[in-house]
Protein backbone atom coordinates (compact mmCIF):
# COMPACT_ATOMS: atom_id res chain seq x y z
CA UNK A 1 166.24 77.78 23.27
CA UNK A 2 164.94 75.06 20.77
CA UNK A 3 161.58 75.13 22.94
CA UNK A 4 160.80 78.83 22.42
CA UNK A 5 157.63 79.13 19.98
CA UNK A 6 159.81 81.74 17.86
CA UNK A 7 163.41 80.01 18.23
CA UNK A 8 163.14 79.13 14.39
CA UNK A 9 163.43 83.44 13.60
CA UNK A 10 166.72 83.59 15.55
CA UNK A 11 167.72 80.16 13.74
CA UNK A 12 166.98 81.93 10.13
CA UNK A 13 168.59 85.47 11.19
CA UNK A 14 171.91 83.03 11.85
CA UNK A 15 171.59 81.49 8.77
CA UNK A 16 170.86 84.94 6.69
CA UNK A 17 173.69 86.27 7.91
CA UNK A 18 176.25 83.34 7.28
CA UNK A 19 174.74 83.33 3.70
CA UNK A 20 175.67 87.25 3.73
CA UNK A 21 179.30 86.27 4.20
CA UNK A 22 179.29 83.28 2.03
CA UNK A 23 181.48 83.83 -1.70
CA UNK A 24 178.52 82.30 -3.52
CA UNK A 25 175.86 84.33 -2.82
CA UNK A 26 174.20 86.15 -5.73
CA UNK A 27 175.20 90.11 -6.16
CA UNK A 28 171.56 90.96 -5.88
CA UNK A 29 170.74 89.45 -2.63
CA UNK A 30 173.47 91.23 -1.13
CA UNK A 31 172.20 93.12 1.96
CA UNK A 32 173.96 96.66 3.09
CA UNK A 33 172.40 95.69 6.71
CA UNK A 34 169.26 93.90 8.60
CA UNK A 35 167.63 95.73 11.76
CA UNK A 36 167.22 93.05 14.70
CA UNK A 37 165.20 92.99 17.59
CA UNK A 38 165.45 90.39 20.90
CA UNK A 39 162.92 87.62 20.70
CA UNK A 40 159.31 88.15 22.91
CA UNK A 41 159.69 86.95 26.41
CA UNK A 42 162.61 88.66 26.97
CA UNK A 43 161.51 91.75 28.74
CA UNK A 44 162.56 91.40 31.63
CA UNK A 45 165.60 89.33 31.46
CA UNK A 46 168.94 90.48 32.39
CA UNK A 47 169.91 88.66 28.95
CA UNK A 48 168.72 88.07 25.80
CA UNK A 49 168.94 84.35 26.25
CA UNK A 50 166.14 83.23 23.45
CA UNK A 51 167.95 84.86 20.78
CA UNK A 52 166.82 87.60 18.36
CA UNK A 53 164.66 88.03 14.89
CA UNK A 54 165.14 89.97 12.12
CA UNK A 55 162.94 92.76 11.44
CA UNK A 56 163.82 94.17 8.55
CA UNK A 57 166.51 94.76 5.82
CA UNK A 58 167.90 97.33 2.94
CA UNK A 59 169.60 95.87 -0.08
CA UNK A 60 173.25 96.91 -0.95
CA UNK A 61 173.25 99.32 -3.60
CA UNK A 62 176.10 101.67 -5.11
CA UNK A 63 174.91 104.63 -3.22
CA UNK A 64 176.00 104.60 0.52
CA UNK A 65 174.04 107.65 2.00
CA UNK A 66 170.60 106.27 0.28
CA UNK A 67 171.97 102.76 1.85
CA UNK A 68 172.32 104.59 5.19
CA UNK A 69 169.08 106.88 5.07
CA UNK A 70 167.29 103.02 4.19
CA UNK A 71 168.86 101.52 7.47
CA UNK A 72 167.15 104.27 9.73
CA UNK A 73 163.70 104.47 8.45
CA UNK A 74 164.09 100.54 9.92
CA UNK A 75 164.00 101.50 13.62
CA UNK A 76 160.80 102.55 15.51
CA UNK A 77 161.53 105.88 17.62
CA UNK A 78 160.32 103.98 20.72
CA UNK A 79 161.86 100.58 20.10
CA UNK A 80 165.40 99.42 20.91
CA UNK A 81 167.27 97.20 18.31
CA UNK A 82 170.22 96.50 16.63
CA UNK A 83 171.73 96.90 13.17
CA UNK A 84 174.12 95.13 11.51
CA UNK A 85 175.27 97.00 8.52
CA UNK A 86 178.22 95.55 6.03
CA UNK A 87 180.93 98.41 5.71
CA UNK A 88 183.70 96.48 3.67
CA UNK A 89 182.98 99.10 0.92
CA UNK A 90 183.15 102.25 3.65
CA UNK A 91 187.08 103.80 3.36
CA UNK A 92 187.81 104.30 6.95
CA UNK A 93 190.32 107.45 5.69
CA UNK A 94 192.17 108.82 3.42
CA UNK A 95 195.28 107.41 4.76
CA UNK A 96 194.05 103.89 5.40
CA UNK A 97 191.70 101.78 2.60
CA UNK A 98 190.38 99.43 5.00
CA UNK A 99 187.83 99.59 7.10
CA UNK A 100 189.20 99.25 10.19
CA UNK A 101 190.36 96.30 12.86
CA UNK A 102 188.49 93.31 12.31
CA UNK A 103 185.49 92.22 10.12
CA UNK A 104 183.19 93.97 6.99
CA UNK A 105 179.90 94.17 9.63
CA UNK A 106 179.35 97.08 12.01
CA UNK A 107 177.31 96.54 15.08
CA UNK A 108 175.38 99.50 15.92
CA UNK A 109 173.21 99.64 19.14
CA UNK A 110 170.19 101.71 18.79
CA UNK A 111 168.51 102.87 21.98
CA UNK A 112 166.32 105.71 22.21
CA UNK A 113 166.05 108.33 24.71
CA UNK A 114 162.79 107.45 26.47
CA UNK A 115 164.34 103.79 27.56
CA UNK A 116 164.74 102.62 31.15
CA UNK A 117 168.60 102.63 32.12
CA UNK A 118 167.72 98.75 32.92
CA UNK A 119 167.03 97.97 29.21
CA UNK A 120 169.63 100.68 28.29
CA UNK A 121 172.10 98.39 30.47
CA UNK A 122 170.82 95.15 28.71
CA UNK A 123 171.63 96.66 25.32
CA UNK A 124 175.19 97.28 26.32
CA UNK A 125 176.06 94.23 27.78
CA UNK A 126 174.22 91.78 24.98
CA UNK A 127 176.40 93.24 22.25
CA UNK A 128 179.71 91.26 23.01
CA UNK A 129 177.71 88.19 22.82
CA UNK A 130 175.67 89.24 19.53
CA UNK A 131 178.50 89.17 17.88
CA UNK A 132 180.25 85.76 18.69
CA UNK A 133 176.55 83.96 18.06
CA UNK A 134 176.85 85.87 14.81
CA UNK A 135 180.54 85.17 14.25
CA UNK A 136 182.54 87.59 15.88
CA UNK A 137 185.16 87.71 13.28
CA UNK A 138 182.85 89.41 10.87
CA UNK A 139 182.29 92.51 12.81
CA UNK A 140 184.58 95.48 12.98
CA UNK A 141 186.17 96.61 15.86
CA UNK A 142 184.33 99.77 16.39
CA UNK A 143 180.58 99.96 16.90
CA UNK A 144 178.42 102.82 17.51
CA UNK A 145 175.54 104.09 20.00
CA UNK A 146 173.09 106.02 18.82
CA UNK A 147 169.74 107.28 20.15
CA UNK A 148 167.99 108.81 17.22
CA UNK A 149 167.33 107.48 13.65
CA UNK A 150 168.81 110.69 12.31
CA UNK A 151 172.11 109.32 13.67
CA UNK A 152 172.19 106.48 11.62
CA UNK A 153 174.38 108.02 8.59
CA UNK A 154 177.25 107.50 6.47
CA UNK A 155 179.30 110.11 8.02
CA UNK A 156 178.45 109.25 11.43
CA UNK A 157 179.49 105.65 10.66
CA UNK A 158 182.57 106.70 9.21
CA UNK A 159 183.80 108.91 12.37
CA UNK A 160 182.72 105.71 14.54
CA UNK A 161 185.31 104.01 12.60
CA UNK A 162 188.04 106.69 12.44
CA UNK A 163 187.78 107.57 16.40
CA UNK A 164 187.60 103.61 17.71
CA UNK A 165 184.46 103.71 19.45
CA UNK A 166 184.77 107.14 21.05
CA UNK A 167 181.60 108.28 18.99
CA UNK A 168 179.75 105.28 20.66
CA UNK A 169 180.83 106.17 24.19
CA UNK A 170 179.81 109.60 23.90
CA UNK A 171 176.49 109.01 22.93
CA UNK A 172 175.72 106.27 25.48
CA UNK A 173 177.15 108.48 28.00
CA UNK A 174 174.19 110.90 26.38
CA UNK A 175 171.44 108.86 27.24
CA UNK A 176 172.46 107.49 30.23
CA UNK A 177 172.37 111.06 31.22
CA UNK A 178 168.86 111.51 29.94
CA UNK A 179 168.14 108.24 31.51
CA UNK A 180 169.15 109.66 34.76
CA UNK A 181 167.19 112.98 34.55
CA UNK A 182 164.17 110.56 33.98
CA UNK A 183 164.55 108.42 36.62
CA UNK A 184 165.23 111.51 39.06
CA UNK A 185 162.01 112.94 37.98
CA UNK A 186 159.93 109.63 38.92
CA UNK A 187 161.47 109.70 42.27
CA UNK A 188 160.08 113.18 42.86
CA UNK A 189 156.85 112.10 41.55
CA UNK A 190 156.86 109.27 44.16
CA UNK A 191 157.79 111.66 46.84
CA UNK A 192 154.72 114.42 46.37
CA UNK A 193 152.30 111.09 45.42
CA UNK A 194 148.73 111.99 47.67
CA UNK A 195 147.27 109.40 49.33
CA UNK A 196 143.58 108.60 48.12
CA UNK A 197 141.31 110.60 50.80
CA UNK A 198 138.95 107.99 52.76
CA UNK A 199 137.91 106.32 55.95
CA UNK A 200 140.89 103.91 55.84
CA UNK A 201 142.17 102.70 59.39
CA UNK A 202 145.08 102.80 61.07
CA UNK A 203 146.94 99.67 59.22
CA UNK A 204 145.61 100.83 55.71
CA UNK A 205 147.35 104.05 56.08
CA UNK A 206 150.62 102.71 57.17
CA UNK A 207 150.64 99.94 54.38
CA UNK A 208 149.82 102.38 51.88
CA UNK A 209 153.03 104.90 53.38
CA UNK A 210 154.91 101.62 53.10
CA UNK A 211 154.44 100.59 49.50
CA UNK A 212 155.30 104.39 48.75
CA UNK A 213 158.44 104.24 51.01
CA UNK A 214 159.40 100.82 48.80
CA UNK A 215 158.44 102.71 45.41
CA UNK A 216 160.49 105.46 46.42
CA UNK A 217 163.71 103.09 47.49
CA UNK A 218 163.47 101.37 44.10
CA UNK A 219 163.63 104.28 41.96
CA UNK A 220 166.37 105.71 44.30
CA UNK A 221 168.24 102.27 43.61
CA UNK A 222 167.89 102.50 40.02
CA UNK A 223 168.60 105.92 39.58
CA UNK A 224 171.97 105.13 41.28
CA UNK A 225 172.82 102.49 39.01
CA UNK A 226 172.06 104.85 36.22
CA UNK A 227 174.48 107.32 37.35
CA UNK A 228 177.41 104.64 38.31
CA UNK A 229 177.07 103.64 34.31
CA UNK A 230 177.51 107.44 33.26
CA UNK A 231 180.79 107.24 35.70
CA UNK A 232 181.82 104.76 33.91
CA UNK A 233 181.28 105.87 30.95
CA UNK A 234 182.74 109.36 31.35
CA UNK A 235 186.30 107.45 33.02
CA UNK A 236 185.89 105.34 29.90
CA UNK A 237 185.82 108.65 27.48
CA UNK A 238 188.74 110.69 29.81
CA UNK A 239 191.09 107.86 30.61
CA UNK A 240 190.43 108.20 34.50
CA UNK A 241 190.14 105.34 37.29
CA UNK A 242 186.53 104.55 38.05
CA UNK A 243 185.77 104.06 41.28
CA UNK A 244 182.53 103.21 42.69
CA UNK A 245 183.72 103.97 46.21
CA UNK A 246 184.51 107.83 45.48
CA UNK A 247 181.42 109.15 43.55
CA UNK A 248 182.00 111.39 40.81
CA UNK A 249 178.77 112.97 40.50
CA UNK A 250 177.27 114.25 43.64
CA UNK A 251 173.46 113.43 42.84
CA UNK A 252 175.19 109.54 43.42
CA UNK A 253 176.35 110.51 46.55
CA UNK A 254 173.42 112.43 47.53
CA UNK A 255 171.34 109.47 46.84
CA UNK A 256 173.80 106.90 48.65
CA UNK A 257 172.91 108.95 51.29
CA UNK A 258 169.51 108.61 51.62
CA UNK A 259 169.10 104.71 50.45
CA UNK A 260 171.40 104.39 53.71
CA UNK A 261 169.26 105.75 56.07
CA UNK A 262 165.86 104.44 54.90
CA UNK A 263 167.70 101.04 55.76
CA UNK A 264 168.43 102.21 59.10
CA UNK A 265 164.46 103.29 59.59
């Protein structure tokens, strides 16, 4: 990583963020959170390898919701990131003063609607390690999903703490089903795609039919693995088995179906 042009941003968001934590640091540079986004060059990786950069930041203040309301006029509509926002002065309830299991730092995953279910997927998985390059032990428990800036509150933070994550479940299992619709619509795009008119022979037809047949197998392929993450998800939120053997929904099945016999073609 010490060979990436930009591995000195994801060096200085480390160090911000230990300073954040440190006992000496100066009331007034005292951040409520900082908006992050994965380094360039990462766009297709299955990982966010290179590290990340900060991209902005609200100062702590005694007023939570303006605190709040700051942290989501960070995010771009059409940009996933990540925020890490202190809560160590949110009450979890009125039964319990602290926060909640674990650290003062909330992780929450912002990813809008109009993402690809592969970057969607990436989101998910990087969070785990986010947090132990971080420090894991500063983060709570609990994290939330959301997929609009107008989710990015006070109260919704506090009910992501109170339920355990449930809130965050819910609303990934909410995009992934957007995700799905979207990636169901580009395979019936592919499907009623014409072929340019023309004087093309024999073996220019049949290559052209055969980059549609691929297209069409890809977004089949990623539409299923769309719809195997809402399973998931949904087992996750109802306490159910998942299986990927026995289908839940039957647009997976359906699809199975037909990925199987293209092979056989």
């Amino acid at each position: 990583m010490s060979d990436h042009p930009q591995s000195h941003l994801w060096a200085a968001l480390q160090r911000r963020f230990a300073d954040q934590r440190s006992p000496a640091i100066s009331p007034d540079r005292l951040l409520r959170g900082m908006c992050i986004e994965p380094l360039d060059g990462q766009e297709n990786s299955q990982t966010f390898a290179l590290g990340f950069r900060e991209v902005g930041t609200v100062v702590r203040t005694v007023s939570l919701s303006r605190d709040f309301h700051g942290m989501s006029e960070l995010v771009e509509r059409d940009r996933a990131a990540y925020l890490v926002v202190f809560i160590g002065d949110v009450q979890k309830g009125p039964r319990s003063p602290k926060v909640g299991e674990g650290g003062d730092w909330l992780l929450v995953a912002y990813v809008p609607s109009m993402c690809s279910a592969f970057e969607a997927k990436r989101m998910a998985d990087a969070r785990n390690a986010l947090k132990a390059d971080l420090g894991a032990a500063a983060f709570a428990d609990a994290g939330m999903w959301v997929v609009s800036p107008d989710q990015i509150t006070l109260s919704n933070c506090m009910r992501a703490l109170d339920g355990g994550g449930s809130g965050e479940a819910a609303a990934a299992a909410s995009a992934l089903i957007t995700q799905s619709r979207r990636e169901a619509a580009q395979v019936d795009d592919l499907t009623i795609a014409p072929l340019a008119p023309g004087d093309a022979t024999d073996d220019v037809w049949e290559e052209r039919i055969k980059g549609l047949r691929i297209g069409y197998n890809d977004s089949c392929t990623r539409l299923v693995g769309a719809l195997e993450e809402l399973e998931q998800t949904l087992c996750s939120l109802s306490g159910d088995e998942y299986r990927k053997d026995e289908p839940l929904l039957h647009a997976r099945a359906h699809m199975g179906k037909v990925l199987e016999l293209a092979k056989k073609r």
